[in-house]
PDB file of N, CA and C in Angstrom:
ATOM      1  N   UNK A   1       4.919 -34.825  18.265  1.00  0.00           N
ATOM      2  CA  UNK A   1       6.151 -34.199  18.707  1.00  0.00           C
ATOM      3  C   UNK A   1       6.290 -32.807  18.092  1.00  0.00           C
ATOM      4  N   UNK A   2       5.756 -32.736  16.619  1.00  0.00           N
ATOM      5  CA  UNK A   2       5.999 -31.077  16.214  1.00  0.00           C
ATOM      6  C   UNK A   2       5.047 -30.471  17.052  1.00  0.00           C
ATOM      7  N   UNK A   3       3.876 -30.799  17.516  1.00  0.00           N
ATOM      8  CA  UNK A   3       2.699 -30.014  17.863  1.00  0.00           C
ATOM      9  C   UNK A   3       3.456 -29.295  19.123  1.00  0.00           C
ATOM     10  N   UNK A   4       4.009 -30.536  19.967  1.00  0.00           N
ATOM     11  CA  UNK A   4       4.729 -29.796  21.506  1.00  0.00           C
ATOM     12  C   UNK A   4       5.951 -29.074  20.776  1.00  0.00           C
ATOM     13  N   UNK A   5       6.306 -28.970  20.106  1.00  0.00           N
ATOM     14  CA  UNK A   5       7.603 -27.760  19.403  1.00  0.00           C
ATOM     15  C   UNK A   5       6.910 -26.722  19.297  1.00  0.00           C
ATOM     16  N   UNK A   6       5.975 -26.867  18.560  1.00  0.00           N
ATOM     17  CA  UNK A   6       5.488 -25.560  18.380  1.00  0.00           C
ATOM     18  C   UNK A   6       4.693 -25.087  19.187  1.00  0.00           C
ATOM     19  N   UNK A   7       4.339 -25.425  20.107  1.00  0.00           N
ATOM     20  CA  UNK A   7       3.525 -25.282  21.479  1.00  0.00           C
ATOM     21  C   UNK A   7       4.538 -24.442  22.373  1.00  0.00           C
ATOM     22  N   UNK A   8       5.590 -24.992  22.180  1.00  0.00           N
ATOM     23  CA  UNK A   8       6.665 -24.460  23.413  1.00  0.00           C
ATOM     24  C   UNK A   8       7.418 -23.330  22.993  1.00  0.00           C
ATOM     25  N   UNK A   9       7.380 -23.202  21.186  1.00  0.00           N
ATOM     26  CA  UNK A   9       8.231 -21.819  20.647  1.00  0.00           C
ATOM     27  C   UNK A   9       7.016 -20.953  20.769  1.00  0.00           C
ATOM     28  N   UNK A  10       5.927 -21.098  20.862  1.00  0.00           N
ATOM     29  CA  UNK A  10       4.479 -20.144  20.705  1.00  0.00           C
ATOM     30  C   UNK A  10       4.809 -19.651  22.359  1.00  0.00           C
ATOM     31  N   UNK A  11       4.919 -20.105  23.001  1.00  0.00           N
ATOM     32  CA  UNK A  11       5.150 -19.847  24.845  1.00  0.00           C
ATOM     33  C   UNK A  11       6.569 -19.190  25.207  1.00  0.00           C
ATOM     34  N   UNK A  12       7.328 -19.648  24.550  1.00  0.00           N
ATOM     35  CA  UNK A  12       8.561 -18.906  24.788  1.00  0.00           C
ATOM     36  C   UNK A  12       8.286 -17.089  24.315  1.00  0.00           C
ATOM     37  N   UNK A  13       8.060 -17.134  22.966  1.00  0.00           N
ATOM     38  CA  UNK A  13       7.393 -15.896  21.983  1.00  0.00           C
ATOM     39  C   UNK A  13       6.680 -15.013  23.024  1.00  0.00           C
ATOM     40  N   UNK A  14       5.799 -15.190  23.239  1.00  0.00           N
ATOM     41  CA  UNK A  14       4.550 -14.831  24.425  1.00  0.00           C
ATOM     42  C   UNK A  14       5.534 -14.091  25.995  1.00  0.00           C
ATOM     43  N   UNK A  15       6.193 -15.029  26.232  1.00  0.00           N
ATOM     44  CA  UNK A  15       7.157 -14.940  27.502  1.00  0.00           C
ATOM     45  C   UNK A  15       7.854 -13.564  27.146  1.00  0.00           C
ATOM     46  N   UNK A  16       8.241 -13.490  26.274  1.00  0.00           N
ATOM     47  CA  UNK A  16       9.069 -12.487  25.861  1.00  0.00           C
ATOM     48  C   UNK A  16       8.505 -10.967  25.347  1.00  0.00           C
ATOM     49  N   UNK A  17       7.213 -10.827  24.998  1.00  0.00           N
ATOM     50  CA  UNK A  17       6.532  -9.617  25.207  1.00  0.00           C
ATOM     51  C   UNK A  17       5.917  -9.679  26.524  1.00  0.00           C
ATOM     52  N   UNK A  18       5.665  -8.217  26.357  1.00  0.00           N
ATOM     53  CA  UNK A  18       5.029  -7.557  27.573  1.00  0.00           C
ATOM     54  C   UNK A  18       4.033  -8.018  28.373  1.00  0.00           C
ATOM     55  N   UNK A  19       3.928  -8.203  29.831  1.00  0.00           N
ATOM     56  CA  UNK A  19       2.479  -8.556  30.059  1.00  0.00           C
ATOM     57  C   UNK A  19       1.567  -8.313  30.278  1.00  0.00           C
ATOM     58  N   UNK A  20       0.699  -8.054  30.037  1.00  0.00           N
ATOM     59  CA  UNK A  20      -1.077  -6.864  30.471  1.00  0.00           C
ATOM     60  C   UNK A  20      -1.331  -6.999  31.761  1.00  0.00           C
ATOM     61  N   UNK A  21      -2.041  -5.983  32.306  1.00  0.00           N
ATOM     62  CA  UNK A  21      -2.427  -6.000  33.434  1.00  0.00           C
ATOM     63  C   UNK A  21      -3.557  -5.043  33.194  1.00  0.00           C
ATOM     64  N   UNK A  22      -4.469  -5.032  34.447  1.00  0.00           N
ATOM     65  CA  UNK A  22      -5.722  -3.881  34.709  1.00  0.00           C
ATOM     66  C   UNK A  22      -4.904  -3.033  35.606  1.00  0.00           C
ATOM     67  N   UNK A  23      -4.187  -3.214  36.281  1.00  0.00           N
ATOM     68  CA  UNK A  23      -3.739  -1.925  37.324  1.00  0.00           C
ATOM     69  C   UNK A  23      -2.053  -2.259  37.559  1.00  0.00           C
ATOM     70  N   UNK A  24      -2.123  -0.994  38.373  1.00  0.00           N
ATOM     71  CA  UNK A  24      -0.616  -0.787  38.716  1.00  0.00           C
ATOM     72  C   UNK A  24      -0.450  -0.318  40.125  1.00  0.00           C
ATOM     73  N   UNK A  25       0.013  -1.030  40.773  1.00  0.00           N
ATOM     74  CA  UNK A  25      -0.164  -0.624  42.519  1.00  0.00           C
ATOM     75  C   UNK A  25       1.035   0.555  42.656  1.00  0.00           C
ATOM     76  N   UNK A  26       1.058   1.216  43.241  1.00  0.00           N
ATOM     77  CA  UNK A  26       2.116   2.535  43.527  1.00  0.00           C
ATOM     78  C   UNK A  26       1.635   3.044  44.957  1.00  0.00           C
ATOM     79  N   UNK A  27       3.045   3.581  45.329  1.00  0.00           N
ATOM     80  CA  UNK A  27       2.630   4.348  47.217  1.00  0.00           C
ATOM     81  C   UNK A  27       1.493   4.898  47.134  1.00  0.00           C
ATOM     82  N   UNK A  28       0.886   5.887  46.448  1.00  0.00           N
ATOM     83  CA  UNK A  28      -0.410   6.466  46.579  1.00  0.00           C
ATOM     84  C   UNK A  28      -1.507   5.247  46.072  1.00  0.00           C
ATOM     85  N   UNK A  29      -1.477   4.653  46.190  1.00  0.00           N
ATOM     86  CA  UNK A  29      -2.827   3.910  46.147  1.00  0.00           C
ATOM     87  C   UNK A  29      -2.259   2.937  44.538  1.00  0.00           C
ATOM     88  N   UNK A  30      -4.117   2.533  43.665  1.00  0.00           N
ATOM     89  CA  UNK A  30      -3.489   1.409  42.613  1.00  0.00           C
ATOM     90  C   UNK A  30      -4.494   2.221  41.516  1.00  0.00           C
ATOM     91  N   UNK A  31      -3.637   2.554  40.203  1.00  0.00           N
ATOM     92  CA  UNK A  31      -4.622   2.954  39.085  1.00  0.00           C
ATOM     93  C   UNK A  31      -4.647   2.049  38.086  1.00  0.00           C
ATOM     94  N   UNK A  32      -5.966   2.331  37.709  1.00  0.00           N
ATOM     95  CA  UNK A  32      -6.475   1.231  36.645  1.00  0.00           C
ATOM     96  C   UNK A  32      -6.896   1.818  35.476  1.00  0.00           C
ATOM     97  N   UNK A  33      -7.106   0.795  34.171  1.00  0.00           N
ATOM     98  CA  UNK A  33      -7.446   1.189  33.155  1.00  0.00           C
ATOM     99  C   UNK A  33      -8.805   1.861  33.242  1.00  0.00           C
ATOM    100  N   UNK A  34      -8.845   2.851  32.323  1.00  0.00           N
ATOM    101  CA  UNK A  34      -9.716   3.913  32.340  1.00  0.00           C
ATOM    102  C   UNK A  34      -9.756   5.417  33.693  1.00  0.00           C
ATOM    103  N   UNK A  35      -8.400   5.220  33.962  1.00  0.00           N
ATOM    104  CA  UNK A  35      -8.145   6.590  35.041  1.00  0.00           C
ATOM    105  C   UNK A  35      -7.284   7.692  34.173  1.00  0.00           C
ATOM    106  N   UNK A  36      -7.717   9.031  34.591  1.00  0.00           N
ATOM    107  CA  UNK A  36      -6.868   9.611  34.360  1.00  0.00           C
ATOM    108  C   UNK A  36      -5.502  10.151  34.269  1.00  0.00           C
ATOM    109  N   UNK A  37      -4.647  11.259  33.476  1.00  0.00           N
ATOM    110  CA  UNK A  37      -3.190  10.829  33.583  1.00  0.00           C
ATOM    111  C   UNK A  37      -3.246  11.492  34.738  1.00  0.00           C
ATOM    112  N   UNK A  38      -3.789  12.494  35.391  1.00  0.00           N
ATOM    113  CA  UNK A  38      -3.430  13.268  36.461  1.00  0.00           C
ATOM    114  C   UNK A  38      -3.763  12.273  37.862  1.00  0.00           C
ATOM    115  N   UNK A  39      -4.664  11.227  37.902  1.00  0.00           N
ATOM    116  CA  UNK A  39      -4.830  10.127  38.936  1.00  0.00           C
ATOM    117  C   UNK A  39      -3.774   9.493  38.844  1.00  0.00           C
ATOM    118  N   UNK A  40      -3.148   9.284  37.609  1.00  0.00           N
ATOM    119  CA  UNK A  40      -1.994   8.234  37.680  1.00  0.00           C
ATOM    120  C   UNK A  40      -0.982   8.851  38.171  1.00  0.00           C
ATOM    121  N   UNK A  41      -0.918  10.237  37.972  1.00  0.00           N
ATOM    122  CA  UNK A  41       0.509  11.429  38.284  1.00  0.00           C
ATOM    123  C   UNK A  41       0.050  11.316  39.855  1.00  0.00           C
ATOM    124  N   UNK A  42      -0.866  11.544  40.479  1.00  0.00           N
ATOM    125  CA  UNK A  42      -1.391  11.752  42.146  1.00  0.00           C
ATOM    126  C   UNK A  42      -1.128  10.512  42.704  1.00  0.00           C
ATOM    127  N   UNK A  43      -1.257   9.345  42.336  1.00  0.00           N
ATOM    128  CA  UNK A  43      -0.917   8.033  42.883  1.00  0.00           C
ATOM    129  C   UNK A  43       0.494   7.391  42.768  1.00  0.00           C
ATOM    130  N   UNK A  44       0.937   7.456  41.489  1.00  0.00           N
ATOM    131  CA  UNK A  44       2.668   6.859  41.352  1.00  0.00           C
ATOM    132  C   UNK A  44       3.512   7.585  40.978  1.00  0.00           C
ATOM    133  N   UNK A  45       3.222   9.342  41.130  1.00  0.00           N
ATOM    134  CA  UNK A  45       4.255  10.361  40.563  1.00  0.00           C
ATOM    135  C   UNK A  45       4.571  10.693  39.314  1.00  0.00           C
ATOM    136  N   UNK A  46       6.075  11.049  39.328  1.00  0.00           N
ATOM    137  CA  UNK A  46       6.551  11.400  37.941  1.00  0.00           C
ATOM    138  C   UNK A  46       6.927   9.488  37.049  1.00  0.00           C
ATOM    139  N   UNK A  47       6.791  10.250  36.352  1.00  0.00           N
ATOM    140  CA  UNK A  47       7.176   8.443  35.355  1.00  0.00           C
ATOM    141  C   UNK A  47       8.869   8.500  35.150  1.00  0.00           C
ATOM    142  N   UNK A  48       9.648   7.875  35.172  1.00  0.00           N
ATOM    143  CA  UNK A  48      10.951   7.551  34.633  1.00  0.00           C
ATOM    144  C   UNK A  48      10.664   8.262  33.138  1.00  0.00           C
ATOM    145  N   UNK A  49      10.103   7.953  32.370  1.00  0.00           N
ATOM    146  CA  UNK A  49       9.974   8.238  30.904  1.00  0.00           C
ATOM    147  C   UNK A  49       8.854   8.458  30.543  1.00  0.00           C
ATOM    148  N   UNK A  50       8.978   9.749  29.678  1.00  0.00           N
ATOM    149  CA  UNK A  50       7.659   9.795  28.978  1.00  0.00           C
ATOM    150  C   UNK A  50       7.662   9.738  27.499  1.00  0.00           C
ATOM    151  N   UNK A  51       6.440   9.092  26.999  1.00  0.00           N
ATOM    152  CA  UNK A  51       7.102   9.438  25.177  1.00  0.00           C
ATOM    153  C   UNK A  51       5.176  10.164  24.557  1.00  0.00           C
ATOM    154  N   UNK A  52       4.835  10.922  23.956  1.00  0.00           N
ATOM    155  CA  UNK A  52       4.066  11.024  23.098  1.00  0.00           C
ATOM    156  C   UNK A  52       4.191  11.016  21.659  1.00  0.00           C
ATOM    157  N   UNK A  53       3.432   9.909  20.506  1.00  0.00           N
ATOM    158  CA  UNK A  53       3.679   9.535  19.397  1.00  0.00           C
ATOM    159  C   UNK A  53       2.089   9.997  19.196  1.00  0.00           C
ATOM    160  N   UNK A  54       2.102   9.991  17.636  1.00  0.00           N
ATOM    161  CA  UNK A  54       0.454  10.212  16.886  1.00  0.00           C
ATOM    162  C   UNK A  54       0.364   8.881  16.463  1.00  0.00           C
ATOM    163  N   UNK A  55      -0.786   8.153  16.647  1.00  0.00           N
ATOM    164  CA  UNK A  55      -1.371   6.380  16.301  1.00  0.00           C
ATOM    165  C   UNK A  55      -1.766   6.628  15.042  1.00  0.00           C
ATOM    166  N   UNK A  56      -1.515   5.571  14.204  1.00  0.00           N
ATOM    167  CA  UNK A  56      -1.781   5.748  12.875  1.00  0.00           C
ATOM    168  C   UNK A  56      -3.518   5.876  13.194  1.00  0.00           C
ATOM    169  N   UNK A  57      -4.118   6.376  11.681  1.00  0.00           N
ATOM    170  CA  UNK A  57      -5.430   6.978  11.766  1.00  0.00           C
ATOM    171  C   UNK A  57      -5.827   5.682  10.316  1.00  0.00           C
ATOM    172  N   UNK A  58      -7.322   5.155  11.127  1.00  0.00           N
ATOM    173  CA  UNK A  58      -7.353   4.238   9.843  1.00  0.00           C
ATOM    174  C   UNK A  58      -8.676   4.453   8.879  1.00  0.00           C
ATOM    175  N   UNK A  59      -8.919   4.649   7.828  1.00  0.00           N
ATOM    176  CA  UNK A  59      -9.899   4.633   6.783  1.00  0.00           C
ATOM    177  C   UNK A  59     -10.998   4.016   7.891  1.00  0.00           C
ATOM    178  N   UNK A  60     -12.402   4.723   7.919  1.00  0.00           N
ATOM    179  CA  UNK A  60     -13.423   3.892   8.694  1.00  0.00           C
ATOM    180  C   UNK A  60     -14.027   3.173   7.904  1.00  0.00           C
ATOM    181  N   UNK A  61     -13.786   1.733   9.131  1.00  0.00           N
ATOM    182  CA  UNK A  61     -14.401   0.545   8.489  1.00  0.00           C
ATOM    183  C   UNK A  61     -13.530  -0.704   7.943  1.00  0.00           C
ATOM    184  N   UNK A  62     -12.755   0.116   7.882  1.00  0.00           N
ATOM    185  CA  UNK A  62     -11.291  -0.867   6.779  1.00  0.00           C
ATOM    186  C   UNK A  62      -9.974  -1.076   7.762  1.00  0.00           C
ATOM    187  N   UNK A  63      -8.919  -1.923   7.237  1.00  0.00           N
ATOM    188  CA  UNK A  63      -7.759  -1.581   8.200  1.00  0.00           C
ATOM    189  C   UNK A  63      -6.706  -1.072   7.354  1.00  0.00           C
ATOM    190  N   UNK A  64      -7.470  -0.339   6.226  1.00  0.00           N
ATOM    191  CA  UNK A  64      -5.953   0.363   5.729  1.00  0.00           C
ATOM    192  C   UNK A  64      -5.721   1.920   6.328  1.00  0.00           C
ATOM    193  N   UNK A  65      -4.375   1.980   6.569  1.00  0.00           N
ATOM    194  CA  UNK A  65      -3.943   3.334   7.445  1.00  0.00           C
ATOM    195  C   UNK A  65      -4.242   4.669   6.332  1.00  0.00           C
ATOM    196  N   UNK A  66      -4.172   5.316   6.948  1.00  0.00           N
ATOM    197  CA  UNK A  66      -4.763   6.744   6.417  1.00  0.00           C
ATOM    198  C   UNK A  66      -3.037   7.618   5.604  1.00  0.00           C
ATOM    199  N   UNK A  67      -2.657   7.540   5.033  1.00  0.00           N
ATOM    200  CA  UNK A  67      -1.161   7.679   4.642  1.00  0.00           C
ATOM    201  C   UNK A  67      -0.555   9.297   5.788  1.00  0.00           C
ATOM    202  N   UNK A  68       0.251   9.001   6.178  1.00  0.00           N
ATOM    203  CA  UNK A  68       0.976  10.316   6.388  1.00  0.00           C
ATOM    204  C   UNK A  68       0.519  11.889   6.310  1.00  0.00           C
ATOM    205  N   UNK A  69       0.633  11.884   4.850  1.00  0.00           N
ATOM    206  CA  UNK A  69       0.534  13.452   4.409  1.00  0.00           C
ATOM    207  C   UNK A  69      -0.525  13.674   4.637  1.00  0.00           C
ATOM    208  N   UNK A  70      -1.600  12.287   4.365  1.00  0.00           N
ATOM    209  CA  UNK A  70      -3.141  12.977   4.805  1.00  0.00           C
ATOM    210  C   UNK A  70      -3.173  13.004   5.523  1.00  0.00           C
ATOM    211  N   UNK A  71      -3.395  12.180   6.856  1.00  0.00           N
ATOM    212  CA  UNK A  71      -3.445  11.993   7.705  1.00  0.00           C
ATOM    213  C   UNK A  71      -3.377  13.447   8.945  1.00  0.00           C
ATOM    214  N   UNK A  72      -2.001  14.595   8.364  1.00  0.00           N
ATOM    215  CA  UNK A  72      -1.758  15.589   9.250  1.00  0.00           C
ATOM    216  C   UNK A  72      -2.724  16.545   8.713  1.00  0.00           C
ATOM    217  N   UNK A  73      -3.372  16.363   7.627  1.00  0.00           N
ATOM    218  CA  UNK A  73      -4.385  17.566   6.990  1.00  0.00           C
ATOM    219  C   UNK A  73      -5.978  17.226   7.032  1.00  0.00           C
ATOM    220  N   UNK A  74      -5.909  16.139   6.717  1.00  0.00           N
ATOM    221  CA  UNK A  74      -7.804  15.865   6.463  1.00  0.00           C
ATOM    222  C   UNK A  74      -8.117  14.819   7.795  1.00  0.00           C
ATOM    223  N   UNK A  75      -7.225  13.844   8.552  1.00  0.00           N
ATOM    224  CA  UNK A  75      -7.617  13.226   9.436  1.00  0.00           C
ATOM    225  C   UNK A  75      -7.253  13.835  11.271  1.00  0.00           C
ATOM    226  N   UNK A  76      -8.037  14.195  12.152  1.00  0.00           N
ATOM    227  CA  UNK A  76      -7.071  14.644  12.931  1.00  0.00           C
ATOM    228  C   UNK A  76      -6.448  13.479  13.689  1.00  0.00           C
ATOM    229  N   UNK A  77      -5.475  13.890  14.508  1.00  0.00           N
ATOM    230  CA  UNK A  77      -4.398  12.855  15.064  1.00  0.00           C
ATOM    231  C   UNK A  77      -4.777  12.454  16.210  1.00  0.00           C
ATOM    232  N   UNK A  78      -4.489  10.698  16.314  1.00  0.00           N
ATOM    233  CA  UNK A  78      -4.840  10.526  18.156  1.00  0.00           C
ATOM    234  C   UNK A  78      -3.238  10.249  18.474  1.00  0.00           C
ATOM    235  N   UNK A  79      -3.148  11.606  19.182  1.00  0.00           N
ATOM    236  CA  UNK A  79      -2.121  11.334  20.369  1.00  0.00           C
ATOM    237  C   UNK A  79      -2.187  10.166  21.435  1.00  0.00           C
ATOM    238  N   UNK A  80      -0.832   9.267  21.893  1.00  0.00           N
ATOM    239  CA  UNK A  80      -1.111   8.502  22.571  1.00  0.00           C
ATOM    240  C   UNK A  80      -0.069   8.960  23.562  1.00  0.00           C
ATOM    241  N   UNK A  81       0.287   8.796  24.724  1.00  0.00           N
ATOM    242  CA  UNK A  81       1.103   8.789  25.717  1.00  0.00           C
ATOM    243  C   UNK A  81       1.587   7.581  25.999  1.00  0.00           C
ATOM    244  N   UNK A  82       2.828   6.959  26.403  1.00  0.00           N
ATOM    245  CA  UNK A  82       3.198   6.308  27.543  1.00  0.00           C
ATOM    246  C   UNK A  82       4.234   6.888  28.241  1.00  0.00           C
ATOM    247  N   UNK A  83       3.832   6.235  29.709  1.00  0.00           N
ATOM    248  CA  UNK A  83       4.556   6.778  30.843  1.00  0.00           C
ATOM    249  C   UNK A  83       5.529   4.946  31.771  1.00  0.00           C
ATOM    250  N   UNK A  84       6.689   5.341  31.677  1.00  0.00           N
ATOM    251  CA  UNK A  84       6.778   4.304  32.409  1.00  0.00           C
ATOM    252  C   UNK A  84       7.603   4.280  33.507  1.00  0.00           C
ATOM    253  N   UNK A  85       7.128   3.160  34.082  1.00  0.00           N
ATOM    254  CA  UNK A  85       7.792   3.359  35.951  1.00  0.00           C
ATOM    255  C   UNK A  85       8.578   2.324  36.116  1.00  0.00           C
ATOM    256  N   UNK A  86       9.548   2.768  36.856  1.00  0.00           N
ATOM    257  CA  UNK A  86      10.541   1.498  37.262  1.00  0.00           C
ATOM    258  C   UNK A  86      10.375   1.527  38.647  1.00  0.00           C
ATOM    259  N   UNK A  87       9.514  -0.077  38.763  1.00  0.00           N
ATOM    260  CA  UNK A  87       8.916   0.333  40.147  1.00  0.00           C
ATOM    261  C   UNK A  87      10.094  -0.496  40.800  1.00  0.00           C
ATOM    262  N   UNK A  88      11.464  -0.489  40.533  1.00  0.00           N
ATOM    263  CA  UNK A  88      12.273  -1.063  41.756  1.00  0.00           C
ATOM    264  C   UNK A  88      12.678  -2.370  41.479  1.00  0.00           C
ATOM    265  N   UNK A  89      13.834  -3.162  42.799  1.00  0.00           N
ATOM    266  CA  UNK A  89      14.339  -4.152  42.077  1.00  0.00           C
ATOM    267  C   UNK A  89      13.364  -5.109  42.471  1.00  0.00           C
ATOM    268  N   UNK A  90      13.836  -6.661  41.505  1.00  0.00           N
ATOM    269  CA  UNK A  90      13.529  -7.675  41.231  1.00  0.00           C
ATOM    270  C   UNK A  90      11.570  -7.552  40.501  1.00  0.00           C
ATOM    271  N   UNK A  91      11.262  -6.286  40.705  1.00  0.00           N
ATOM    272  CA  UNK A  91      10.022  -5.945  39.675  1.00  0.00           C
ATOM    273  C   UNK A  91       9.906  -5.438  38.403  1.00  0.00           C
ATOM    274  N   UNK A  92       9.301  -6.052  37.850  1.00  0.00           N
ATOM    275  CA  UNK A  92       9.324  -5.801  36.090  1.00  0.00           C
ATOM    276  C   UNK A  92       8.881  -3.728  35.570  1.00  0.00           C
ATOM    277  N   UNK A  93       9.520  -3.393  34.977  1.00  0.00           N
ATOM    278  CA  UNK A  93       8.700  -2.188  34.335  1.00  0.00           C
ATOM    279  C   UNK A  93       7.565  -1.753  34.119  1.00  0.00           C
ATOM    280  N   UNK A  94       6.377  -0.962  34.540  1.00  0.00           N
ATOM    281  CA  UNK A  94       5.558  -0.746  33.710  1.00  0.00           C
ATOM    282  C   UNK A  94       5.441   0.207  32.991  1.00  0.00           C
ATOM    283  N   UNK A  95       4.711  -0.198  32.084  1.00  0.00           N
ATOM    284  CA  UNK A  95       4.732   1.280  30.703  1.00  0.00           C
ATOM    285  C   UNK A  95       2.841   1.324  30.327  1.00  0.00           C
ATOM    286  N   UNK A  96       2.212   2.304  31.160  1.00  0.00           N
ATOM    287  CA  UNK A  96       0.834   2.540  30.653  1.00  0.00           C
ATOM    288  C   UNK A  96       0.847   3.556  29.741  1.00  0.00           C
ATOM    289  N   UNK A  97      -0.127   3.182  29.144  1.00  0.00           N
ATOM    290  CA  UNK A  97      -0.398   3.490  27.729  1.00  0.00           C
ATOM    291  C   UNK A  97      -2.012   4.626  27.854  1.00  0.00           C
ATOM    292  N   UNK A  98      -1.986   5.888  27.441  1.00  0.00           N
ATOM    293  CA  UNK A  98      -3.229   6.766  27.410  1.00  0.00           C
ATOM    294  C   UNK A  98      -3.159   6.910  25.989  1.00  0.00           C
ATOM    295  N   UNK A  99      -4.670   6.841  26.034  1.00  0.00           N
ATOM    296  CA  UNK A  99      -5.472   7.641  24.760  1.00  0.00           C
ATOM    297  C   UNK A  99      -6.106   8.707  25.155  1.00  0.00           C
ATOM    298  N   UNK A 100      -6.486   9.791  24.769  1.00  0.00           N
ATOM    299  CA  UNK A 100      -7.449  10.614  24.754  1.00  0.00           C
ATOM    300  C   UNK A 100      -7.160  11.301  26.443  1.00  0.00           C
ATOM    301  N   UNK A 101      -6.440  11.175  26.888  1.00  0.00           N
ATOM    302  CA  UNK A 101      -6.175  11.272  28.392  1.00  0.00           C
ATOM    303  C   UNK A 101      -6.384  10.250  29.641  1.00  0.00           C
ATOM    304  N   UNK A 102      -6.554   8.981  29.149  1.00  0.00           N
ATOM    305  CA  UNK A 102      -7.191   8.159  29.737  1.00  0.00           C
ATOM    306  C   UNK A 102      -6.228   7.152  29.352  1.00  0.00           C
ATOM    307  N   UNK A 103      -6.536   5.989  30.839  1.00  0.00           N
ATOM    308  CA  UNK A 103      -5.553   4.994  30.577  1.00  0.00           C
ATOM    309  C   UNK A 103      -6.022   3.876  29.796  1.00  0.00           C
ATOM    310  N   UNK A 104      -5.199   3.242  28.494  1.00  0.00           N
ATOM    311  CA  UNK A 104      -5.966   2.225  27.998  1.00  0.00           C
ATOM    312  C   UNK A 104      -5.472   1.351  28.344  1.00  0.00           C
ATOM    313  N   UNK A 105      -4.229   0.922  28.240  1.00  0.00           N
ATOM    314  CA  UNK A 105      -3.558  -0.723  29.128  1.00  0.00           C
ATOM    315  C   UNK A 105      -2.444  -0.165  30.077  1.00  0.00           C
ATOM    316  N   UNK A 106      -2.148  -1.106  30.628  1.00  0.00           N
ATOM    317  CA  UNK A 106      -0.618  -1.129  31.110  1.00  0.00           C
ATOM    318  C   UNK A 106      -0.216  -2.152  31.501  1.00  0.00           C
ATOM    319  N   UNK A 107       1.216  -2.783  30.664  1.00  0.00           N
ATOM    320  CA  UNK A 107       2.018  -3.756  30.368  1.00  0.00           C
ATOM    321  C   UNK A 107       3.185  -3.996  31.174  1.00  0.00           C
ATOM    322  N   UNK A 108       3.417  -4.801  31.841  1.00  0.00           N
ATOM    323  CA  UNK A 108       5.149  -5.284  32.298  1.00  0.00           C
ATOM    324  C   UNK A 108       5.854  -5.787  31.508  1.00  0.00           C
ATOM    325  N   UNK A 109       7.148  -5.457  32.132  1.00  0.00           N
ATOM    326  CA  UNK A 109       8.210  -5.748  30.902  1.00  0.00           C
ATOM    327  C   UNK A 109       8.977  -4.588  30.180  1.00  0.00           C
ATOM    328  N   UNK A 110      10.099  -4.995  29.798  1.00  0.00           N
ATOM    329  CA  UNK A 110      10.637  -4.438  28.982  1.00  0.00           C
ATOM    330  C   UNK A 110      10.453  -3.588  27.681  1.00  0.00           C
ATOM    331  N   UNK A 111       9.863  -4.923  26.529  1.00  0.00           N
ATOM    332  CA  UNK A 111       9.007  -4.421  25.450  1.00  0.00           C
ATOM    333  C   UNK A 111       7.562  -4.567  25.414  1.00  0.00           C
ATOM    334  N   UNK A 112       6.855  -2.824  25.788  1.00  0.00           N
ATOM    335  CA  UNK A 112       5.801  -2.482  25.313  1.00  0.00           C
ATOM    336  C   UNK A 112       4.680  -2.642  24.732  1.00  0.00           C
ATOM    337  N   UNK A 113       5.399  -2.814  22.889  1.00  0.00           N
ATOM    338  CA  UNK A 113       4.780  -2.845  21.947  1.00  0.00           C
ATOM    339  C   UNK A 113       4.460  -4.470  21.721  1.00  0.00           C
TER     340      UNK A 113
END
């Protein structure tokens, strides 16, 4: 009986972040991971929102983060983008995610991260 408790709070959890996908269908056609932002701008337009943040930078090899102060001087920064679309009612949000100019995921839903 705990196993199905915790089976069903692990599924609820899950339910409640974002969900992955390989593509995103839009009037101009469907872009997928690994397209550019300007394919994604030519196929589903302007985004509702845009945000660019710097991804933490990590020591190679290790998973400890590279601190701050260094980070803006001795490591350079990977800019990331997301763009997200509200593709309309009774359909969930998407928010794709670029690295380097390129698409790496894109998630439905609300929360993103």
């Amino acid at each position: 009986m705990q196993l199905l408790r915790i089976a069903a709070a692990v599924s609820l959890a899950a339910s409640a972040c974002g969900a992955h996908a390989d593509s995103l269908r839009c009037s101009g056609g469907i872009s997928e991971i690994g397209d550019s932002r300007l394919a994604v701008l030519y196929r589903c337009g302007e985004p509702l929102l845009r945000d660019t943040y710097c991804a933490p930078v990590f020591y190679g090899g290790t998973a400890q983060v590279v601190p701050a102060p260094w980070a803006t001087f001795a490591v350079p920064c990977l800019l990331v983008d997301e763009w997200v679309y509200d593709r309309g009612p009774g359909q969930l949000i998407a928010t794709v995610r670029f690295r380097n100019g390129v698409v790496q995921s894109i998630l439905y839903g609300r929360d993103p991260h």
